[in-house]
N, C-alpha and C. Protein backbone atom coordinates (compact mmCIF):
# COMPACT_ATOMS: atom_id res chain seq x y z
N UNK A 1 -15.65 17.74 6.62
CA UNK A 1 -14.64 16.94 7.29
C UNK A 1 -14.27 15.75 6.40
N UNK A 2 -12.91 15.67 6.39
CA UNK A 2 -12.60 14.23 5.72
C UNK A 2 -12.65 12.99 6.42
N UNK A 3 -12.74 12.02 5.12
CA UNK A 3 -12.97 10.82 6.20
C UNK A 3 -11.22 9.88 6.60
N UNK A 4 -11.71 9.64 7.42
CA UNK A 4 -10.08 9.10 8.12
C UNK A 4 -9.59 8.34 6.85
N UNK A 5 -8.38 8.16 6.78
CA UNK A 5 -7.34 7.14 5.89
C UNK A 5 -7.41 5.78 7.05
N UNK A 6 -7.36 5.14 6.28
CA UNK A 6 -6.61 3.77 6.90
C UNK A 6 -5.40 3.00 5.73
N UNK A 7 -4.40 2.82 6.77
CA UNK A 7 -3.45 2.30 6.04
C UNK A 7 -2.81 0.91 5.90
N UNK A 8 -2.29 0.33 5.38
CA UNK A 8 -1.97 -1.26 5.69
C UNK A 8 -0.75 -1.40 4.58
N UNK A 9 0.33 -0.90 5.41
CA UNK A 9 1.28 -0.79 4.90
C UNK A 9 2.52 -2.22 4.54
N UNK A 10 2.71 -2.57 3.77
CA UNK A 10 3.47 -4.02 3.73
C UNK A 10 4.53 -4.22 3.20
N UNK A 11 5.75 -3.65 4.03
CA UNK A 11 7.56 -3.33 4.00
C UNK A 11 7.87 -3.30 4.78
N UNK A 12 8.97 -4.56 3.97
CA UNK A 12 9.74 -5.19 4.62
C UNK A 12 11.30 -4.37 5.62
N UNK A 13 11.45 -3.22 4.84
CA UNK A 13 12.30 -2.40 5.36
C UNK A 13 12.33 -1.67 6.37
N UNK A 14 12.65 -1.30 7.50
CA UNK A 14 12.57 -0.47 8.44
C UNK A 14 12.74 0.95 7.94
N UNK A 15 13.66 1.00 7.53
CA UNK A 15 14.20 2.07 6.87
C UNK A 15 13.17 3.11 6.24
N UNK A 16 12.68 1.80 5.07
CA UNK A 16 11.91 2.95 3.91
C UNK A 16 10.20 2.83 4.74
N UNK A 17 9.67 1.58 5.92
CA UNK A 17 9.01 2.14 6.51
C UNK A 17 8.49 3.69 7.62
N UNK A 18 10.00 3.90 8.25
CA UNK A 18 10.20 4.96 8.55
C UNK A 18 10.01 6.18 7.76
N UNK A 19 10.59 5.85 7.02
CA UNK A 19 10.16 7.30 5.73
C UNK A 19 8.71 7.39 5.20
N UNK A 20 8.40 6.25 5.07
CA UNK A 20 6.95 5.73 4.32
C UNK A 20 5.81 7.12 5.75
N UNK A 21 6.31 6.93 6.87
CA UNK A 21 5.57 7.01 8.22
C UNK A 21 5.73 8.88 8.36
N UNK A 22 6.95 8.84 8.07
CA UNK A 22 7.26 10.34 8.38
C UNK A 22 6.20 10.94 7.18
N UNK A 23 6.34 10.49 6.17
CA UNK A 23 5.44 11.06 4.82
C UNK A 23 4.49 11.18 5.27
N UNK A 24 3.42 10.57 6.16
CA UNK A 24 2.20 9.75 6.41
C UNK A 24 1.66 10.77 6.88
N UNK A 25 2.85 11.48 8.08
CA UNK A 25 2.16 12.44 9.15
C UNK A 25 2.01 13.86 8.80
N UNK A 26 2.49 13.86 7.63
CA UNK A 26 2.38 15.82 6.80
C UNK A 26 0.87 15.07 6.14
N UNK A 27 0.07 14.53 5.92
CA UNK A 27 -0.77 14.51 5.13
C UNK A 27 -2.12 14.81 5.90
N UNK A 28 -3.11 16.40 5.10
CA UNK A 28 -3.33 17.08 5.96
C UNK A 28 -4.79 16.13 5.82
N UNK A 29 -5.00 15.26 6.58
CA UNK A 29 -6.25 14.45 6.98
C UNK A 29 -5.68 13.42 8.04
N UNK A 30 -6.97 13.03 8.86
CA UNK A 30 -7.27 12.34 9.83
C UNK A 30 -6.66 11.07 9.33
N UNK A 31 -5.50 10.37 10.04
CA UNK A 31 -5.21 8.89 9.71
C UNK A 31 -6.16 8.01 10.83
N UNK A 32 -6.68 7.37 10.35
CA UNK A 32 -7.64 6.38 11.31
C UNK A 32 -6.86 5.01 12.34
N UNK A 33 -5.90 4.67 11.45
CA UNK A 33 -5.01 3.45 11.29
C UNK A 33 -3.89 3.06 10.55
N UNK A 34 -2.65 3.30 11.22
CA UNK A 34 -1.50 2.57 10.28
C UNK A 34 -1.11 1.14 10.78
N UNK A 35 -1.18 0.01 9.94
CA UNK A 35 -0.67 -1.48 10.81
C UNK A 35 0.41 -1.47 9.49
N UNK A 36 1.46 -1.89 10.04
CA UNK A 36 2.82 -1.72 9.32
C UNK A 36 3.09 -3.43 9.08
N UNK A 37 3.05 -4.49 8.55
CA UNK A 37 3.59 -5.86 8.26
C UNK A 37 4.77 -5.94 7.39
N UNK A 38 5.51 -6.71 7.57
CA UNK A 38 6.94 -7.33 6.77
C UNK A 38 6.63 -8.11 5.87
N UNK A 39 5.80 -8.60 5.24
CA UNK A 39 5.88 -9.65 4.14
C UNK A 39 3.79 -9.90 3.59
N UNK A 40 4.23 -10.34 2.80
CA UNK A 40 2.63 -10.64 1.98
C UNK A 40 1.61 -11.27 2.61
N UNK A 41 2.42 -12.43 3.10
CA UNK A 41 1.35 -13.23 3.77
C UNK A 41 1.06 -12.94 5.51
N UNK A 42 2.01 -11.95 5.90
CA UNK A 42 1.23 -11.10 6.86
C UNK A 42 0.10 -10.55 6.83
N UNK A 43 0.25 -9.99 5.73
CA UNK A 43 -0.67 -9.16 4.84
C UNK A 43 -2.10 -9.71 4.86
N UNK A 44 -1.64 -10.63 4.40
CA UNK A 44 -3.37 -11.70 4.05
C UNK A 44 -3.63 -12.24 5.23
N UNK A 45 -2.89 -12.51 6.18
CA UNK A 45 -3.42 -13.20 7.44
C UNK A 45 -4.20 -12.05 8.27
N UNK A 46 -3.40 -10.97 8.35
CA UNK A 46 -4.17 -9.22 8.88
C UNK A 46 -5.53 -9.17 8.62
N UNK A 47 -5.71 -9.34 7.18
CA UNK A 47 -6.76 -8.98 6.32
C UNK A 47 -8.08 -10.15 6.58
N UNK A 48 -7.06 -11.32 6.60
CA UNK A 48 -8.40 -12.57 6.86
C UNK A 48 -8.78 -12.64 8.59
N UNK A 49 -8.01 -11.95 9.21
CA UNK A 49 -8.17 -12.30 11.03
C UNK A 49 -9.03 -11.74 11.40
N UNK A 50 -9.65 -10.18 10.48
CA UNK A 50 -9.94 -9.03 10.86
C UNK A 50 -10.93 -8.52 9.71
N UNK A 51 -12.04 -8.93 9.68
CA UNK A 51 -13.00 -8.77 8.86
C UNK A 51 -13.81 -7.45 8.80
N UNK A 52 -14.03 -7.15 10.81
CA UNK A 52 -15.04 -6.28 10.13
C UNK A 52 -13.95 -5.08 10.09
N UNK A 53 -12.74 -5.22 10.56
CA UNK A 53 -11.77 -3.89 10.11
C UNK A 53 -11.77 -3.62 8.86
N UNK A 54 -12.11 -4.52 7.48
CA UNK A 54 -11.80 -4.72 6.21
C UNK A 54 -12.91 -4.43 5.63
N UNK A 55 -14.12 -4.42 5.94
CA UNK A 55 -15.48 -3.74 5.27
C UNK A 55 -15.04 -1.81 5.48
N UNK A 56 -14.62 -1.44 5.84
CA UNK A 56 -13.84 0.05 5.36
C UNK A 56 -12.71 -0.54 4.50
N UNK A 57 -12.69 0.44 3.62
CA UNK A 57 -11.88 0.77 2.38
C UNK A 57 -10.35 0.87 3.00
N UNK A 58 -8.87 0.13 2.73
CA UNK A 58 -7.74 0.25 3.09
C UNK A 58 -7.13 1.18 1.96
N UNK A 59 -5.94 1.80 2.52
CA UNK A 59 -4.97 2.13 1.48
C UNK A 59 -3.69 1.15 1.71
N UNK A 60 -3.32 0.36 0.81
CA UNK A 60 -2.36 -0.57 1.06
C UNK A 60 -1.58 -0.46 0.26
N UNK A 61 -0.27 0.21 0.64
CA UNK A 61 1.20 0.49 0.47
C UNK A 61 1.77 -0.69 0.66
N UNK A 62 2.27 -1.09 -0.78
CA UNK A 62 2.76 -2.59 -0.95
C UNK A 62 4.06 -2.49 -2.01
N UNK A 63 5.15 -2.68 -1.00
CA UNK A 63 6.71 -3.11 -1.79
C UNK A 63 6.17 -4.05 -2.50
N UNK A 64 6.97 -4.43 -3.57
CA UNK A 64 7.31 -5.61 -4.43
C UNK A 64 8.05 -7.09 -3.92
N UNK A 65 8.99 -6.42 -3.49
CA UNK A 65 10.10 -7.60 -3.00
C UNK A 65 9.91 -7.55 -1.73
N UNK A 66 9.64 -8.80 -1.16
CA UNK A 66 9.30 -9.11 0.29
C UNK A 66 10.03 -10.32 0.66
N UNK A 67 10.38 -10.76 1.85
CA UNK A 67 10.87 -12.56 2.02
C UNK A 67 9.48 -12.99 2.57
N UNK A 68 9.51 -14.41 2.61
CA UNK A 68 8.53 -15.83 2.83
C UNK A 68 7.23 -15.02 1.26
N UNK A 69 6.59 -13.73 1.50
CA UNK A 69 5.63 -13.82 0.08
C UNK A 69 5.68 -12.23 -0.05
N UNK A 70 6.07 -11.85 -1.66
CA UNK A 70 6.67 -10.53 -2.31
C UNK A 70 5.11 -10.27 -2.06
N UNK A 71 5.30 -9.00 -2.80
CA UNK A 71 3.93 -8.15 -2.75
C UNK A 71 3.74 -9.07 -4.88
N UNK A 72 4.13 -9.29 -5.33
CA UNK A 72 3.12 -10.05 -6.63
C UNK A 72 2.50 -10.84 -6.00
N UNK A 73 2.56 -11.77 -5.42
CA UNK A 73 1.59 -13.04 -4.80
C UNK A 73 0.86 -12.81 -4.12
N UNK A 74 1.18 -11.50 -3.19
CA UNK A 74 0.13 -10.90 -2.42
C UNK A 74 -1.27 -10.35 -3.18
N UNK A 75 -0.52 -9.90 -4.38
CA UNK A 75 -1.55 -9.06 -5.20
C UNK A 75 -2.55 -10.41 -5.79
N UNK A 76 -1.71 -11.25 -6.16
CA UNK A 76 -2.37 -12.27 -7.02
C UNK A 76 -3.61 -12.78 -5.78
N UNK A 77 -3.13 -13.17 -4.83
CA UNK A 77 -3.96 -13.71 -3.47
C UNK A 77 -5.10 -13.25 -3.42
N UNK A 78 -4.97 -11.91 -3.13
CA UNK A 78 -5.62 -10.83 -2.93
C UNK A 78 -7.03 -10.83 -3.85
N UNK A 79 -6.86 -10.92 -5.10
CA UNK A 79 -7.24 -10.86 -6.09
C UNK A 79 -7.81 -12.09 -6.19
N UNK A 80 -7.37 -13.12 -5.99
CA UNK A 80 -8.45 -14.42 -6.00
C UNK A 80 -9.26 -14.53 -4.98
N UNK A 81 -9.11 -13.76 -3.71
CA UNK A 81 -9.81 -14.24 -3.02
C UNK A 81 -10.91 -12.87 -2.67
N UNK A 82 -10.97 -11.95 -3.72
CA UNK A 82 -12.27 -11.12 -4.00
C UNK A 82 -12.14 -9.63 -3.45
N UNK A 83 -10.78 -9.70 -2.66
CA UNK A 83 -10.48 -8.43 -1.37
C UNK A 83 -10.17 -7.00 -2.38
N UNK A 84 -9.36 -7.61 -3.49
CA UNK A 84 -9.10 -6.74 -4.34
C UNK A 84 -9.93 -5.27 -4.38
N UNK A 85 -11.01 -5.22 -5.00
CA UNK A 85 -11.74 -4.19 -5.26
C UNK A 85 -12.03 -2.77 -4.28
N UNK A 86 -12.13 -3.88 -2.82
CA UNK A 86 -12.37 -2.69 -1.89
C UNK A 86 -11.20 -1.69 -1.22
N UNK A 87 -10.12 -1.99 -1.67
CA UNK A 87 -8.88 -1.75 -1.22
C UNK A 87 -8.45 -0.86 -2.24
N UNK A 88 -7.40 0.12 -1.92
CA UNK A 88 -6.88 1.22 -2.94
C UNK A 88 -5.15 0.48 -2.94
N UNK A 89 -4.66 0.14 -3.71
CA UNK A 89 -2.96 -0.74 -3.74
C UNK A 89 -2.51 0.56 -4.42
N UNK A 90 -1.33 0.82 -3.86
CA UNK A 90 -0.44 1.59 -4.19
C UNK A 90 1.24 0.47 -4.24
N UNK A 91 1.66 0.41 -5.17
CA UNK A 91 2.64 -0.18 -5.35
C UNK A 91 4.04 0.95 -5.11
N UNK A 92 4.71 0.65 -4.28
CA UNK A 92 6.11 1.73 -3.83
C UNK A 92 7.60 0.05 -3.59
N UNK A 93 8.07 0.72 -4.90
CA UNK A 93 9.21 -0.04 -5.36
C UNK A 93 10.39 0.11 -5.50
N UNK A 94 11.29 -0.23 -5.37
CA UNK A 94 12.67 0.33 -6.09
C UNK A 94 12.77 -0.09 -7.85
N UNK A 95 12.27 -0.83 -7.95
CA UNK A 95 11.95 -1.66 -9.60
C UNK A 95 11.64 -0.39 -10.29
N UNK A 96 11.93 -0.59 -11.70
CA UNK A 96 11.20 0.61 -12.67
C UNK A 96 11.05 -0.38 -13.96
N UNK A 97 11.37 -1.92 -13.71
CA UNK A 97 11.68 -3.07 -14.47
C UNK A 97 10.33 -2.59 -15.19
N UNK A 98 9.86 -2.80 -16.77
CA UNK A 98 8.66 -3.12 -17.30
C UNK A 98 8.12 -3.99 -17.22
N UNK A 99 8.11 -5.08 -15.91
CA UNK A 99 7.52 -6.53 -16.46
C UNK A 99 6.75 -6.00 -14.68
N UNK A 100 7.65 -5.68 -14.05
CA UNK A 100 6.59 -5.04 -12.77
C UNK A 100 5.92 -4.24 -13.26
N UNK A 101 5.80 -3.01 -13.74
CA UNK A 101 4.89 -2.19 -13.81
C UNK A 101 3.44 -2.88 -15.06
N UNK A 102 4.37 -3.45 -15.75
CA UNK A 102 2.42 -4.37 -16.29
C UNK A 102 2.19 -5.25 -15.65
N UNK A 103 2.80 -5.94 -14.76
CA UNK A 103 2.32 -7.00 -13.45
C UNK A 103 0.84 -6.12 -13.01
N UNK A 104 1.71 -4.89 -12.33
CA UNK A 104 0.89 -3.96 -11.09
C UNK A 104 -0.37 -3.64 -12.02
N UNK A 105 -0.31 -3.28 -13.47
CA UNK A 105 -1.20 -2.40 -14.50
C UNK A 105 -2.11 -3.88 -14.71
N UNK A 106 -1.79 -4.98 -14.79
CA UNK A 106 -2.95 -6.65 -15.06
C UNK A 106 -3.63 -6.55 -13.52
N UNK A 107 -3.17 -6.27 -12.40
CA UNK A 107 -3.38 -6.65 -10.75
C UNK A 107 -4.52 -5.49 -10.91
N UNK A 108 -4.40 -4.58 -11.65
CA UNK A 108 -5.52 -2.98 -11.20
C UNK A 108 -5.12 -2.54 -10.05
N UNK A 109 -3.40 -2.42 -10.22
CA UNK A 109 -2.70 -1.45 -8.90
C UNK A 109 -3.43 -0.35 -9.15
N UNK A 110 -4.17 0.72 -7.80
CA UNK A 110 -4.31 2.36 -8.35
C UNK A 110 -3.09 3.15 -8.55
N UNK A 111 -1.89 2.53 -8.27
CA UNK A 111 -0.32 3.61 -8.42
C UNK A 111 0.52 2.55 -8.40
N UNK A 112 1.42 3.10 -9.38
CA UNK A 112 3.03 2.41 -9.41
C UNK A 112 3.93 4.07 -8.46
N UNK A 113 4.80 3.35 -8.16
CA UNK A 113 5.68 4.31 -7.82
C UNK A 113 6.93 3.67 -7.61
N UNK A 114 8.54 4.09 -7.91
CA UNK A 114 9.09 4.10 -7.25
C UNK A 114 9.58 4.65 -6.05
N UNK A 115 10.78 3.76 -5.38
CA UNK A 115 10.60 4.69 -4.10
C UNK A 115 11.69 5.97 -3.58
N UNK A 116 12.07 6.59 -5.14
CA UNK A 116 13.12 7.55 -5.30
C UNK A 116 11.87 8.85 -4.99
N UNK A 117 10.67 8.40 -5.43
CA UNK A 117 9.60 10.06 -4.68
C UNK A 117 9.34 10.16 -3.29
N UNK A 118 9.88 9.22 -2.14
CA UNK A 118 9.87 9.54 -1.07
C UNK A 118 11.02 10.63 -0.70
N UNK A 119 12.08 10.51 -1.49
CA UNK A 119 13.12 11.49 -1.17
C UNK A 119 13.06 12.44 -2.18
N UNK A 120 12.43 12.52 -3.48
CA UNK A 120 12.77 13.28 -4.31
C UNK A 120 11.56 14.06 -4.60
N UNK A 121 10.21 13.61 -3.90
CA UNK A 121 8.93 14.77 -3.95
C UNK A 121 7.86 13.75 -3.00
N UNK A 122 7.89 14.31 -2.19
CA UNK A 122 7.10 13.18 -1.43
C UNK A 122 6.15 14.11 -0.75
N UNK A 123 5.61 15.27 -1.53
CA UNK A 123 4.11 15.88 -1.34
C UNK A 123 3.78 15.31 -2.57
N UNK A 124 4.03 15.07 -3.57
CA UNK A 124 3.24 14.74 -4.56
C UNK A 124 2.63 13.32 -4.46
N UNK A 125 3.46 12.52 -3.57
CA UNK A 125 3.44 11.40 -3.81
C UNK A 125 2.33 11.01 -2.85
N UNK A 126 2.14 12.17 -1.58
CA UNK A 126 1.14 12.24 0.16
C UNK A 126 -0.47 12.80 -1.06
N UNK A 127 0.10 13.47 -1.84
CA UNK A 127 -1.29 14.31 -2.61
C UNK A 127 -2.00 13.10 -3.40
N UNK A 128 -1.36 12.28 -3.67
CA UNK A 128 -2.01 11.30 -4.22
C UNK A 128 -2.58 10.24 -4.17
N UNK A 129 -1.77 9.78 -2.72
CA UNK A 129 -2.56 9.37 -1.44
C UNK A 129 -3.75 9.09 -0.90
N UNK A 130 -3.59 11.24 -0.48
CA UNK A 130 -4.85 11.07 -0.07
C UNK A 130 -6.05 11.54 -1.19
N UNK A 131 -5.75 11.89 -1.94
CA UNK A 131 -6.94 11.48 -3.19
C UNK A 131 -7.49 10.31 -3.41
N UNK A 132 -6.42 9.37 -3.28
CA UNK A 132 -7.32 7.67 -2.94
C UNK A 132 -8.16 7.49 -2.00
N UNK A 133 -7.68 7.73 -0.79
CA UNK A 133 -8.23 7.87 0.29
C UNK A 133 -9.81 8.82 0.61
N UNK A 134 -9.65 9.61 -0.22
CA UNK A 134 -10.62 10.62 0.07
C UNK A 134 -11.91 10.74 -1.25
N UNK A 135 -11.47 9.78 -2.19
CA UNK A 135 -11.85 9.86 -3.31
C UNK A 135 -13.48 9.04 -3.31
């Protein structure tokens, strides 16, 4: 048996959350938890409110561009304040800019992605997923 996913998803979009969600539910393992937030410092407030939810391993699906705090500051946050390691970051962007993707590659994102593989192969993108997840 696999072990559940948990997710902590942080987009700002309805839109590409919706899609993010529909992806979520073809993926053939147990989801434990999806909490969906709009901005970074949602993110970190989730994460700091809720401790012993956070001693299990997250998969955290994190846009770039966010309002009040993007997903860089989140990462940077994140990262100073030690959370980093236990968490799997998947970065899902519209950017393909090179100064994001060595941002995400200095942060020890586990994935860059843009977010043209939700529409353009988005088993590959669920397969890789849950290899984090399951890994």
């Amino acid at each position: 048996m696999r072990k559940p996913l948990n997710i902590l998803m942080l987009e700002d979009d309805d839109v590409d959350a919706r899609q993010l969600c529909r992806a979520l539910n073809v993926l053939p393992a147990q989801i434990y938890d999806i909490i969906r937030l709009k901005n970074g410092q949602e993110g970190l407030d989730w994460l700091d409110k809720h401790p012993e939810e956070t001693k299990r391993p997250w998969i955290i699906l994190l846009d770039l561009k966010m309002p009040l705090m993007g997903g860089r500051e989140f990462l940077q946050r994140l990262r100073e304040n030690n959370m980093h390691d236990k968490h799997f970051i998947v970065v899902l962007s519209t950017s393909d800019h090179p100064d994001d993707k060595h941002f995400a590659t200095q942060m020890r994102v586990d994935a860059y992605y843009n977010k043209s593989i939700l529409q353009e192969n988005p088993a590959r993108f669920m397969q890789d997923v849950l290899k984090l997840g399951t890994a």
